[in-house]
C-alpha atoms as a PDB file:
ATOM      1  CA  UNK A   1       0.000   0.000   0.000  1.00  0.00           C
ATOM      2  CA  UNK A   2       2.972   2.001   0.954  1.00  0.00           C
ATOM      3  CA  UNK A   3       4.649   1.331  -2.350  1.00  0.00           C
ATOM      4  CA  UNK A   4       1.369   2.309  -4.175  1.00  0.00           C
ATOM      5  CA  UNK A   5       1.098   5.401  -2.181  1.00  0.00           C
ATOM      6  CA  UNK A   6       4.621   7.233  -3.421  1.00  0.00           C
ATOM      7  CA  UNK A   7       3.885   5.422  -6.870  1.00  0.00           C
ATOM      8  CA  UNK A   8       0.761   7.186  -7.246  1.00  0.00           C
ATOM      9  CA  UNK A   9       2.468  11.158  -5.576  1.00  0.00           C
ATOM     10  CA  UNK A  10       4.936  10.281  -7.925  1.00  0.00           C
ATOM     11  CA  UNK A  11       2.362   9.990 -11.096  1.00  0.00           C
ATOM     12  CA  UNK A  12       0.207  12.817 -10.152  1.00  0.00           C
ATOM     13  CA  UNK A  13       3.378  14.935  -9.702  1.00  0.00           C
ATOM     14  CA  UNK A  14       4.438  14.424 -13.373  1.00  0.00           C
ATOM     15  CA  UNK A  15       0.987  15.400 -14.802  1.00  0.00           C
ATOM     16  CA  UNK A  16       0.931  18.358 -12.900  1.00  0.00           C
ATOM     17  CA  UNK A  17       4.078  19.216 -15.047  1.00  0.00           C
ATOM     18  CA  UNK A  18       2.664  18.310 -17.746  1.00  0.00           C
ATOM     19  CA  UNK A  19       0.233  19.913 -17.254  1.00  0.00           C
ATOM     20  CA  UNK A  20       1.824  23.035 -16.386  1.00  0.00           C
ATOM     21  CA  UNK A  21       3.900  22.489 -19.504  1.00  0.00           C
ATOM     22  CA  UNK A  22       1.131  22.606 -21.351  1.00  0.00           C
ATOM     23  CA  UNK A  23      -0.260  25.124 -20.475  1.00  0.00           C
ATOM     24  CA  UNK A  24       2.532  27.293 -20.927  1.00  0.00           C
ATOM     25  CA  UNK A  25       3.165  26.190 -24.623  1.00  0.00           C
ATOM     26  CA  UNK A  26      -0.604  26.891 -25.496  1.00  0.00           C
ATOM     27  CA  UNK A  27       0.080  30.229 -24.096  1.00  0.00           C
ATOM     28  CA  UNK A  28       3.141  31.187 -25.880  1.00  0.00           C
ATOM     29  CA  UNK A  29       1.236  30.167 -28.798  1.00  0.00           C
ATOM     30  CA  UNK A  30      -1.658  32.334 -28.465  1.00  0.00           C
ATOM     31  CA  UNK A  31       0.753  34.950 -27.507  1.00  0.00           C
ATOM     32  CA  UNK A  32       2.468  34.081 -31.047  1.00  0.00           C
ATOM     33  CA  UNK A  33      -1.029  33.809 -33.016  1.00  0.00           C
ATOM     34  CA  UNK A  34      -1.934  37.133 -31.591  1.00  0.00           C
ATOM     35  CA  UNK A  35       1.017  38.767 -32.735  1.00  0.00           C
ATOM     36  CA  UNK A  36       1.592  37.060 -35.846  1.00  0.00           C
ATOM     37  CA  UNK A  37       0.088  39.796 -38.358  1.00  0.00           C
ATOM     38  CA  UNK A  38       1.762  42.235 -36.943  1.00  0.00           C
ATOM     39  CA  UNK A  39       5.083  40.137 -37.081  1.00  0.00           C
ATOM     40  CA  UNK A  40       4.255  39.602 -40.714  1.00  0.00           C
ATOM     41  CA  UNK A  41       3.665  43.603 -40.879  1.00  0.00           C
ATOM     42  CA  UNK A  42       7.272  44.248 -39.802  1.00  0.00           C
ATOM     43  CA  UNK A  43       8.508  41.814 -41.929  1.00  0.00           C
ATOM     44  CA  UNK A  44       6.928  43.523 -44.585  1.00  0.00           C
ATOM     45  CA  UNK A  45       7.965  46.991 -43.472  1.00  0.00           C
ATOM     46  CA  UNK A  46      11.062  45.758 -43.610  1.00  0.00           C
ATOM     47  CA  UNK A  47      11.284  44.736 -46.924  1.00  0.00           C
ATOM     48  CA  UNK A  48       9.991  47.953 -47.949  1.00  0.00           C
ATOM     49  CA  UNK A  49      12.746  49.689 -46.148  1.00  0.00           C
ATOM     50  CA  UNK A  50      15.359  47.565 -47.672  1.00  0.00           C
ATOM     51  CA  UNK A  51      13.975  48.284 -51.322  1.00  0.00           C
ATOM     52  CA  UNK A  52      13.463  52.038 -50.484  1.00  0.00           C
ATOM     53  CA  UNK A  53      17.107  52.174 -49.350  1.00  0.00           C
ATOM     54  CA  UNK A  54      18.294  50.498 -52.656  1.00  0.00           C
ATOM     55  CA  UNK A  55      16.635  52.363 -55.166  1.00  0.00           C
ATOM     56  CA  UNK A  56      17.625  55.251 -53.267  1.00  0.00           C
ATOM     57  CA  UNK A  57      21.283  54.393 -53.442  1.00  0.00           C
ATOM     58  CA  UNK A  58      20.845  53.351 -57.273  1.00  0.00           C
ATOM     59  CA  UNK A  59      19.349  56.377 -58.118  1.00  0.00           C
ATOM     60  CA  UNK A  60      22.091  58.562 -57.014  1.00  0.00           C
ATOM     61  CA  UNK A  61      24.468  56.313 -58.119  1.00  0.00           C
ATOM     62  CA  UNK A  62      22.866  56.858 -61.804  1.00  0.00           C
ATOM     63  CA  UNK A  63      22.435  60.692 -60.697  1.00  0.00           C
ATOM     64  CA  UNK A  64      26.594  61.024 -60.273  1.00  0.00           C
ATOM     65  CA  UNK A  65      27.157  59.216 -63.556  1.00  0.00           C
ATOM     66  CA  UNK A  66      24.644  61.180 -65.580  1.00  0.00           C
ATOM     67  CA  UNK A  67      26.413  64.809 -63.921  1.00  0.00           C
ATOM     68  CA  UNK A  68      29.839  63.353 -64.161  1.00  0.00           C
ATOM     69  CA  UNK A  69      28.846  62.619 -68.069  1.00  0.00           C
ATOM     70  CA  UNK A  70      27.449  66.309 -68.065  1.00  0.00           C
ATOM     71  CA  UNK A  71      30.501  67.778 -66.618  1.00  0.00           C
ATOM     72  CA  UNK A  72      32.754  65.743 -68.896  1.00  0.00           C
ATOM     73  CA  UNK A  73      31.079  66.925 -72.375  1.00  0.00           C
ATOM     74  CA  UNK A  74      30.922  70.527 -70.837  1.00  0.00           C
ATOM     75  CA  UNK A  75      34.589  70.613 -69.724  1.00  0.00           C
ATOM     76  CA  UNK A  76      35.299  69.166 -73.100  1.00  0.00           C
ATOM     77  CA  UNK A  77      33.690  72.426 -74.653  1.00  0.00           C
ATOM     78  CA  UNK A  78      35.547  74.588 -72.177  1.00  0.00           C
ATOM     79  CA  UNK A  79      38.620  73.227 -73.302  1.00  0.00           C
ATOM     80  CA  UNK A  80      37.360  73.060 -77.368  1.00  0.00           C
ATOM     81  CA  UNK A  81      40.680  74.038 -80.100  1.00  0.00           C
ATOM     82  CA  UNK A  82      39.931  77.607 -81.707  1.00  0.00           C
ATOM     83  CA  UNK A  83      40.385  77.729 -85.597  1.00  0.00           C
ATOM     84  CA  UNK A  84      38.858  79.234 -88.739  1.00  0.00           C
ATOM     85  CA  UNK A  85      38.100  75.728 -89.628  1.00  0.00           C
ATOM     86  CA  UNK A  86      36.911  72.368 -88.438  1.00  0.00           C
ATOM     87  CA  UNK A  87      39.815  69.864 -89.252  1.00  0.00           C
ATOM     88  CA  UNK A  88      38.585  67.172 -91.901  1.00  0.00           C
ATOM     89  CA  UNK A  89      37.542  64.273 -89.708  1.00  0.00           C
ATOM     90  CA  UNK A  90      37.697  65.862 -86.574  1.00  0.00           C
ATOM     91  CA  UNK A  91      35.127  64.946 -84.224  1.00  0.00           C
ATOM     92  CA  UNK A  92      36.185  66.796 -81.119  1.00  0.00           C
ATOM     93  CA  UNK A  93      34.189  70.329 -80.791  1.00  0.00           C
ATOM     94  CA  UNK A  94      35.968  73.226 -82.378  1.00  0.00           C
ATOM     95  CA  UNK A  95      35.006  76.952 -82.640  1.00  0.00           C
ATOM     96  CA  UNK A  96      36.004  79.764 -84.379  1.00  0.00           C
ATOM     97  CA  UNK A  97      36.631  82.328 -81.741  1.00  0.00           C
ATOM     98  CA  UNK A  98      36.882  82.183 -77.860  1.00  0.00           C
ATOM     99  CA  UNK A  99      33.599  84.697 -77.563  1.00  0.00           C
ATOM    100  CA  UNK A 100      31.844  81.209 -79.611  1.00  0.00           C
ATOM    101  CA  UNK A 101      33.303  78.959 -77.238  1.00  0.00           C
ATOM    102  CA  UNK A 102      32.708  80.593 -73.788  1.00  0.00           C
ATOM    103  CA  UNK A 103      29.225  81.563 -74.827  1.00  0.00           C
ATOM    104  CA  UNK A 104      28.523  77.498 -75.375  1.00  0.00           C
ATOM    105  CA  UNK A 105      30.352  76.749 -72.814  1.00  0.00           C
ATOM    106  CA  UNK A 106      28.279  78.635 -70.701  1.00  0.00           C
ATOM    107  CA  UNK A 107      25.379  77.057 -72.301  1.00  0.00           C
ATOM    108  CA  UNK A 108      26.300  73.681 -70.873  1.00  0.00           C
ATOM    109  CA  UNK A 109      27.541  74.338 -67.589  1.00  0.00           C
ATOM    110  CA  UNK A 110      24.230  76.045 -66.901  1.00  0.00           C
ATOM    111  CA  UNK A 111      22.232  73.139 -67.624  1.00  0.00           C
ATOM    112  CA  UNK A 112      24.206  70.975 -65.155  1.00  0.00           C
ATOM    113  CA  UNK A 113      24.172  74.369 -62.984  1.00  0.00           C
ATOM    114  CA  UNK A 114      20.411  74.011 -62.953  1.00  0.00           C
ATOM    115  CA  UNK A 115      20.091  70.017 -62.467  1.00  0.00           C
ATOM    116  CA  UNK A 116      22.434  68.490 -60.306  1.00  0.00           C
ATOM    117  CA  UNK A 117      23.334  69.484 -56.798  1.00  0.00           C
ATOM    118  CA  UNK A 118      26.916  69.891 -55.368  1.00  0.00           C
ATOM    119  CA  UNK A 119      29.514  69.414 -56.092  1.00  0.00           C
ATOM    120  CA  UNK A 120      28.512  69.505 -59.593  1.00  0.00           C
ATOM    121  CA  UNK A 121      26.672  73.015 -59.229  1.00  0.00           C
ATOM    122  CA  UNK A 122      29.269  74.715 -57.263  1.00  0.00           C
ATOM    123  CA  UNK A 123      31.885  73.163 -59.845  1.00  0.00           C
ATOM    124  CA  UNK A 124      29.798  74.252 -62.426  1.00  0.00           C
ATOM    125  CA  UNK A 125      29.450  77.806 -61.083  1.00  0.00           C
ATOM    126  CA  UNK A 126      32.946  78.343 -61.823  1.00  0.00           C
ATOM    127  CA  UNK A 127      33.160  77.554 -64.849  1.00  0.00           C
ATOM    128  CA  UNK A 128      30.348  79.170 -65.886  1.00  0.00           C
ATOM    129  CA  UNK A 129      32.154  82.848 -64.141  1.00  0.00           C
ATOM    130  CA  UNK A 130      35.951  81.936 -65.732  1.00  0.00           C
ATOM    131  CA  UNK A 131      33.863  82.042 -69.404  1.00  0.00           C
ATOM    132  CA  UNK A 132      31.949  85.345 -68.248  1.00  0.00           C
ATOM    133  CA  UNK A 133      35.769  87.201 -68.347  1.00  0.00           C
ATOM    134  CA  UNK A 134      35.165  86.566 -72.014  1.00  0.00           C
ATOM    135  CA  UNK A 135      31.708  87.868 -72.422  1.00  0.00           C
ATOM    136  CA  UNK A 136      30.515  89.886 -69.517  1.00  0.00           C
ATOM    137  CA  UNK A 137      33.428  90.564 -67.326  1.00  0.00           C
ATOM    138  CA  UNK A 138      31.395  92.995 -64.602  1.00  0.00           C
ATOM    139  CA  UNK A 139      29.271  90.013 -63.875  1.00  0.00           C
ATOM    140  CA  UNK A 140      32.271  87.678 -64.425  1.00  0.00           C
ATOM    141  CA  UNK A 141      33.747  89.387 -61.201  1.00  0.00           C
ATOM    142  CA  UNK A 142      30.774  89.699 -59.213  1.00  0.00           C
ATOM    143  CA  UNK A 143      29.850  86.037 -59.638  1.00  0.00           C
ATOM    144  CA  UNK A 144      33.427  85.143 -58.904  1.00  0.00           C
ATOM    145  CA  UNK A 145      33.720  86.999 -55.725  1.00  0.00           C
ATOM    146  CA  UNK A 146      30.516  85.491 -54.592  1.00  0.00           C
ATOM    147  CA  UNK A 147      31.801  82.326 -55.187  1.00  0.00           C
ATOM    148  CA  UNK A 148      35.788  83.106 -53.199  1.00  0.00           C
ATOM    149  CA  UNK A 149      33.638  83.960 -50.198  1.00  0.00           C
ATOM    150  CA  UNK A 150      32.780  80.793 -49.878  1.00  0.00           C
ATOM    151  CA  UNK A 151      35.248  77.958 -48.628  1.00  0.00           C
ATOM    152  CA  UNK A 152      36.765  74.722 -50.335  1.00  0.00           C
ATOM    153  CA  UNK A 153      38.614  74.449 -53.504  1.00  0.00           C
ATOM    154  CA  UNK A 154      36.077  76.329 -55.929  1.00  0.00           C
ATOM    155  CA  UNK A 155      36.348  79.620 -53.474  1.00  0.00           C
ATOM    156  CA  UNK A 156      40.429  79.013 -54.175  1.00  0.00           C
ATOM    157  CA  UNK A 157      39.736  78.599 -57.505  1.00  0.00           C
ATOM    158  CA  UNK A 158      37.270  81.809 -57.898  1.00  0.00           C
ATOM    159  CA  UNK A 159      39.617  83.655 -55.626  1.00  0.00           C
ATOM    160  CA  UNK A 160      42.416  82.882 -58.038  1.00  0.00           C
ATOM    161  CA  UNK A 161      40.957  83.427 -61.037  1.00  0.00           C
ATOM    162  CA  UNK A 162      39.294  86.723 -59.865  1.00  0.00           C
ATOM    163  CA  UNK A 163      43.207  87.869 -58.383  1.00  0.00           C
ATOM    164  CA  UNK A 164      44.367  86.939 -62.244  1.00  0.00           C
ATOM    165  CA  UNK A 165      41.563  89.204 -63.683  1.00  0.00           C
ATOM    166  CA  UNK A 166      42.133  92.217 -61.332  1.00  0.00           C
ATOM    167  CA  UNK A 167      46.238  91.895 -62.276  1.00  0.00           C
ATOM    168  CA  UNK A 168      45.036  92.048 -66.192  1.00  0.00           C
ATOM    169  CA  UNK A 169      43.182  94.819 -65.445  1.00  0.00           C
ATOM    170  CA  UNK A 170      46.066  96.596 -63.633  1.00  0.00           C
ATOM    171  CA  UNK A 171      45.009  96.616 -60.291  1.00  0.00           C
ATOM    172  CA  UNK A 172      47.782  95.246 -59.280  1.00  0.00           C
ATOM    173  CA  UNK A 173      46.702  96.305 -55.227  1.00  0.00           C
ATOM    174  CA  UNK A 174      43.587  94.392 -55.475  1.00  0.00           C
ATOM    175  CA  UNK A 175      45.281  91.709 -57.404  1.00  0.00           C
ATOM    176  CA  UNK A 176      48.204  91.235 -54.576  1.00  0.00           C
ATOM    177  CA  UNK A 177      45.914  90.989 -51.716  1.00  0.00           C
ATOM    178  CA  UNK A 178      43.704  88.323 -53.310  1.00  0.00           C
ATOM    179  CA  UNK A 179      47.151  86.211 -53.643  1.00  0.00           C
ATOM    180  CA  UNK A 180      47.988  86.769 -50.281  1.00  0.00           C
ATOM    181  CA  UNK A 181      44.219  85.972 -49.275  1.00  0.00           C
ATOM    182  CA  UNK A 182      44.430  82.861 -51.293  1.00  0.00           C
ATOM    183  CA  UNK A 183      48.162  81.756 -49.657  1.00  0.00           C
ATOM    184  CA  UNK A 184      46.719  82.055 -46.250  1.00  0.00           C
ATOM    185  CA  UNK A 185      43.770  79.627 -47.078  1.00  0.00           C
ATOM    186  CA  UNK A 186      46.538  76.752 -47.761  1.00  0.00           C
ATOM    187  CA  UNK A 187      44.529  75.096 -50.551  1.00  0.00           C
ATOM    188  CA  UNK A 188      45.835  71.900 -52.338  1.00  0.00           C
ATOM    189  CA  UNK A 189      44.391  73.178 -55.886  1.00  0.00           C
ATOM    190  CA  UNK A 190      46.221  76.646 -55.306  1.00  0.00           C
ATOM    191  CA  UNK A 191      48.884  75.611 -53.010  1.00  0.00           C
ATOM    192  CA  UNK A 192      50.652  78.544 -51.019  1.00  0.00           C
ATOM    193  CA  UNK A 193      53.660  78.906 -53.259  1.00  0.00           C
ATOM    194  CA  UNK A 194      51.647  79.360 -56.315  1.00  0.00           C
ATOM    195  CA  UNK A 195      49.838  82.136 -54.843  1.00  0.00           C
ATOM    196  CA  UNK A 196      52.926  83.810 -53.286  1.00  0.00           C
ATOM    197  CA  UNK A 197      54.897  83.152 -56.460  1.00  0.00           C
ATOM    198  CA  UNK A 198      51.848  85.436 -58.111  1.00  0.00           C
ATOM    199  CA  UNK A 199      51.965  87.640 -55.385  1.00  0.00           C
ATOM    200  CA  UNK A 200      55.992  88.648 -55.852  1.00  0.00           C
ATOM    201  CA  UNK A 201      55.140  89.062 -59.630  1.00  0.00           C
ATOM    202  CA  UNK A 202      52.795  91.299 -58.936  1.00  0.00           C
ATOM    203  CA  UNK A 203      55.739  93.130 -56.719  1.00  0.00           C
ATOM    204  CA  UNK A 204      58.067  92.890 -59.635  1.00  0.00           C
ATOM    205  CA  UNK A 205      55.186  94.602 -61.931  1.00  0.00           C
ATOM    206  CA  UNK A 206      55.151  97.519 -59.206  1.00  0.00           C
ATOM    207  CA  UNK A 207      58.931  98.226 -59.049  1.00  0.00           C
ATOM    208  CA  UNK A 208      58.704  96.873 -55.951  1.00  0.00           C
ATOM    209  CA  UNK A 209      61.754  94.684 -56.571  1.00  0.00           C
ATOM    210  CA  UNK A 210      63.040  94.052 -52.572  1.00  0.00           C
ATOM    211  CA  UNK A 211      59.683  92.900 -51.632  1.00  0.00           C
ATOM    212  CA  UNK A 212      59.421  90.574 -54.489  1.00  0.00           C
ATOM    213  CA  UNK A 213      62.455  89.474 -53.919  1.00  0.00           C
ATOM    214  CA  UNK A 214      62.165  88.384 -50.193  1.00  0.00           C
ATOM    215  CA  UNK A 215      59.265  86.309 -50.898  1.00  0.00           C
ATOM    216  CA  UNK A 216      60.965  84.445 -53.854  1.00  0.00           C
ATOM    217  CA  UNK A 217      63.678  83.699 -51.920  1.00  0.00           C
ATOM    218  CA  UNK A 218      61.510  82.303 -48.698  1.00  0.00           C
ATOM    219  CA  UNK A 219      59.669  80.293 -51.683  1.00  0.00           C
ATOM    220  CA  UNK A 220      62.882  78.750 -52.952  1.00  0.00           C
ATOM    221  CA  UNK A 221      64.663  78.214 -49.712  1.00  0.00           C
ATOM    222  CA  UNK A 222      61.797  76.437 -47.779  1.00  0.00           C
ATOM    223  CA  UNK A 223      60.749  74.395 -51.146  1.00  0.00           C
ATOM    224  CA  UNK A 224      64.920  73.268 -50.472  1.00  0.00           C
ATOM    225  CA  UNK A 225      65.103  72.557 -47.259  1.00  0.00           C
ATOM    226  CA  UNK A 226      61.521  70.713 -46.859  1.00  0.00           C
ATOM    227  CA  UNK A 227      61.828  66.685 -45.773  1.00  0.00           C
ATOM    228  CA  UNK A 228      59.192  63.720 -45.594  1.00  0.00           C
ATOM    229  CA  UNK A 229      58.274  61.571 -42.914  1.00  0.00           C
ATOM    230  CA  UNK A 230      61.549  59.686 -43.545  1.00  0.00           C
ATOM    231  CA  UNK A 231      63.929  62.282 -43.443  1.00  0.00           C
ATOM    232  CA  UNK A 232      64.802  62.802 -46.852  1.00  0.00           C
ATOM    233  CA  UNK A 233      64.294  66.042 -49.122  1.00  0.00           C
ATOM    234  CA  UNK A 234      61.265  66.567 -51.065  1.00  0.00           C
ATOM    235  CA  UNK A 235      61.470  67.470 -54.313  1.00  0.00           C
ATOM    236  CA  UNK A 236      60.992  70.880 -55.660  1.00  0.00           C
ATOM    237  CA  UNK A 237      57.337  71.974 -56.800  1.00  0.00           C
ATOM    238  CA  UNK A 238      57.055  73.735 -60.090  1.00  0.00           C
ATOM    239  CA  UNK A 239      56.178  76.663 -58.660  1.00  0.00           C
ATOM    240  CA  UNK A 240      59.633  76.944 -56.449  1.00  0.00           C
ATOM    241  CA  UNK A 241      61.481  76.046 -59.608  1.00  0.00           C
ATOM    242  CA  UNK A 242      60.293  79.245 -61.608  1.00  0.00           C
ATOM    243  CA  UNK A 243      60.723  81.381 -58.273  1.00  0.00           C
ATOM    244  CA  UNK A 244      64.020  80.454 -58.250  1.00  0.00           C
ATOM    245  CA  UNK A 245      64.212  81.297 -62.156  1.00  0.00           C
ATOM    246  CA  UNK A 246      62.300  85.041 -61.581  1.00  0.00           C
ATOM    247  CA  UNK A 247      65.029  85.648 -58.478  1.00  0.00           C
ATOM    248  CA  UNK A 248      67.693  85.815 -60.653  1.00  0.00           C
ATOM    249  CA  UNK A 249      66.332  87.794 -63.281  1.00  0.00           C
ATOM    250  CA  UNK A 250      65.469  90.385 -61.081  1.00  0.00           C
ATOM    251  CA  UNK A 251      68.079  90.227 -57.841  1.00  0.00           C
ATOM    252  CA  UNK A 252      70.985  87.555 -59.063  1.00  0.00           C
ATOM    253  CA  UNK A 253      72.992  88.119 -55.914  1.00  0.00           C
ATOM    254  CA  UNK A 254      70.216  86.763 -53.867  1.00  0.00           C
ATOM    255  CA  UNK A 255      69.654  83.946 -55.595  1.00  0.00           C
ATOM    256  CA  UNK A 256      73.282  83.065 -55.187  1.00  0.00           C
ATOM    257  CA  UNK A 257      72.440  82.913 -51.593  1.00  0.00           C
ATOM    258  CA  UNK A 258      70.080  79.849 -52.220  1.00  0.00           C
ATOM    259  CA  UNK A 259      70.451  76.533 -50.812  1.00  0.00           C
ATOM    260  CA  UNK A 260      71.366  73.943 -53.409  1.00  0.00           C
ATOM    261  CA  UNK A 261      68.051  72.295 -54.736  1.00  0.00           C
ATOM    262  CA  UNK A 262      67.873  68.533 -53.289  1.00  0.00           C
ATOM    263  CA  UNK A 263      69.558  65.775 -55.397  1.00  0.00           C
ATOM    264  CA  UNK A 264      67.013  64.495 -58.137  1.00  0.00           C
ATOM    265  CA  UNK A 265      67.880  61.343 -56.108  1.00  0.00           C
ATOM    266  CA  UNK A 266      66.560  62.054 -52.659  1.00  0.00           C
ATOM    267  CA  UNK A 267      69.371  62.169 -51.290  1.00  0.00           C
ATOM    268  CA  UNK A 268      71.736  64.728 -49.104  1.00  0.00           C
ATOM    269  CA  UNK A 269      75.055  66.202 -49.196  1.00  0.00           C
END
């Protein structure tokens, strides 16, 4: 009887857990079935995202070809040969005068101007101001100058291009402090030495032959005695190479106060 006894606590122990077990799954699965559209919902939302995300990644993939295409045929207008004549066979764009080819020029970067965003519009923008020297050179310089007071490599650019135009025009004051503007912003596109190189020119066009002078030579003599990482001396930049070639036209004692330029080797004496 005894025996029967713990047989039977043992038997009604284990359907209490299964029962319990039971009832726990048939919860959980209610719990599932209840949620199970809305599972399917997000699933679905999902999805949507993921597609959405896609097409908007394709689309301005497509976008940046299409402007890149733009700015190439443009650029290739910009850059168009001049002559009375087409060439037989040619089929690159030719035109017969400059005013022809700036006005077209125009033409295209405006287009691209009015489509894409930036970079392409800001690029654009400057391109469509450099042609305007050729056919309206009052609103050449206002566009350019709103374009240097921005920031970034067009604004170096414009602020170049405008500093050229003001020393064509003779004002060589103007045209000096845009190059020293433009050294001070220590742009890769119009690296310092370019614009100081510009800068003493504009000296040497004043008479001002000391100051012009002094800022060729600092040029020269830091292009010389620059180094990389490793130690070892850094070839000279173009623009160092014609400082050092306007310092001796115009002060050859100073020049013969440079350093020796570094061995085309890399290495040191």
């Amino acid at each position: 009887m005894a025996k029967y006894k713990k047989k039977r606590a043992r038997e009604l122990k284990q359907d209490r857990f299964r029962d319990a077990t039971m009832l726990l799954a048939d919860r959980l699965a209610d719990r599932v079935a209840g949620r199970r559209t809305q599972i399917l919902y997000g699933l679905i939302g999902l999805v949507v995202i993921a597609i959405g995300v896609y097409a908007v990644v394709r689309w301005r993939h497509k976008h940046a070809e299409e402007a890149q295409a733009a700015m190439g045929r443009a650029i290739a207008i910009n850059d168009a040969d001049i002559a009375p004549t087409v060439p037989p066979g040619s089929t690159d764009p030719v035109f017969t005068s400059q005013q022809e080819r700036s006005e077209r020029a125009i033409q295209e970067f405006e287009k691209i101007s009015g489509k894409y965003g930036d970079p392409y519009r800001s690029e654009a923008r400057y391109f469509i101001a450099t042609n305007e020297l050729v056919t309206d050179r009052l609103k050449a310089e206002t566009d350019l100058q709103n374009l240097a007071n921005g920031s970034g490599d067009i604004a170096a650019l414009a602020k170049f291009a405008l500093a050229q135009a003001k020393e064509s025009d003779g004002n060589l004051d103007q045209a000096r402090a845009l190059y020293s503007e433009i050294a001070k912003m220590n742009s890769p596109v119009v690296t310092p030495d370019t614009a100081n190189l510009r800068q003493a020119l504009v000296y040497s066009k004043q008479g001002k032959k000391k100051e012009a002078a002094d800022i060729l030579f600092n040029i020269v003599s830091a292009a010389r005695a620059a180094k990389d990482k490793d130690g070892k001396p850094i070839p000279e930049s173009g623009a160092s190479r014609a400082a050092a070639q306007e310092l001796l036209k115009i002060d050859p004692a100073r020049h013969a106060q440079l350093p020796p330029p570094p061995s085309p080797l890399g290495l040191s004496f």
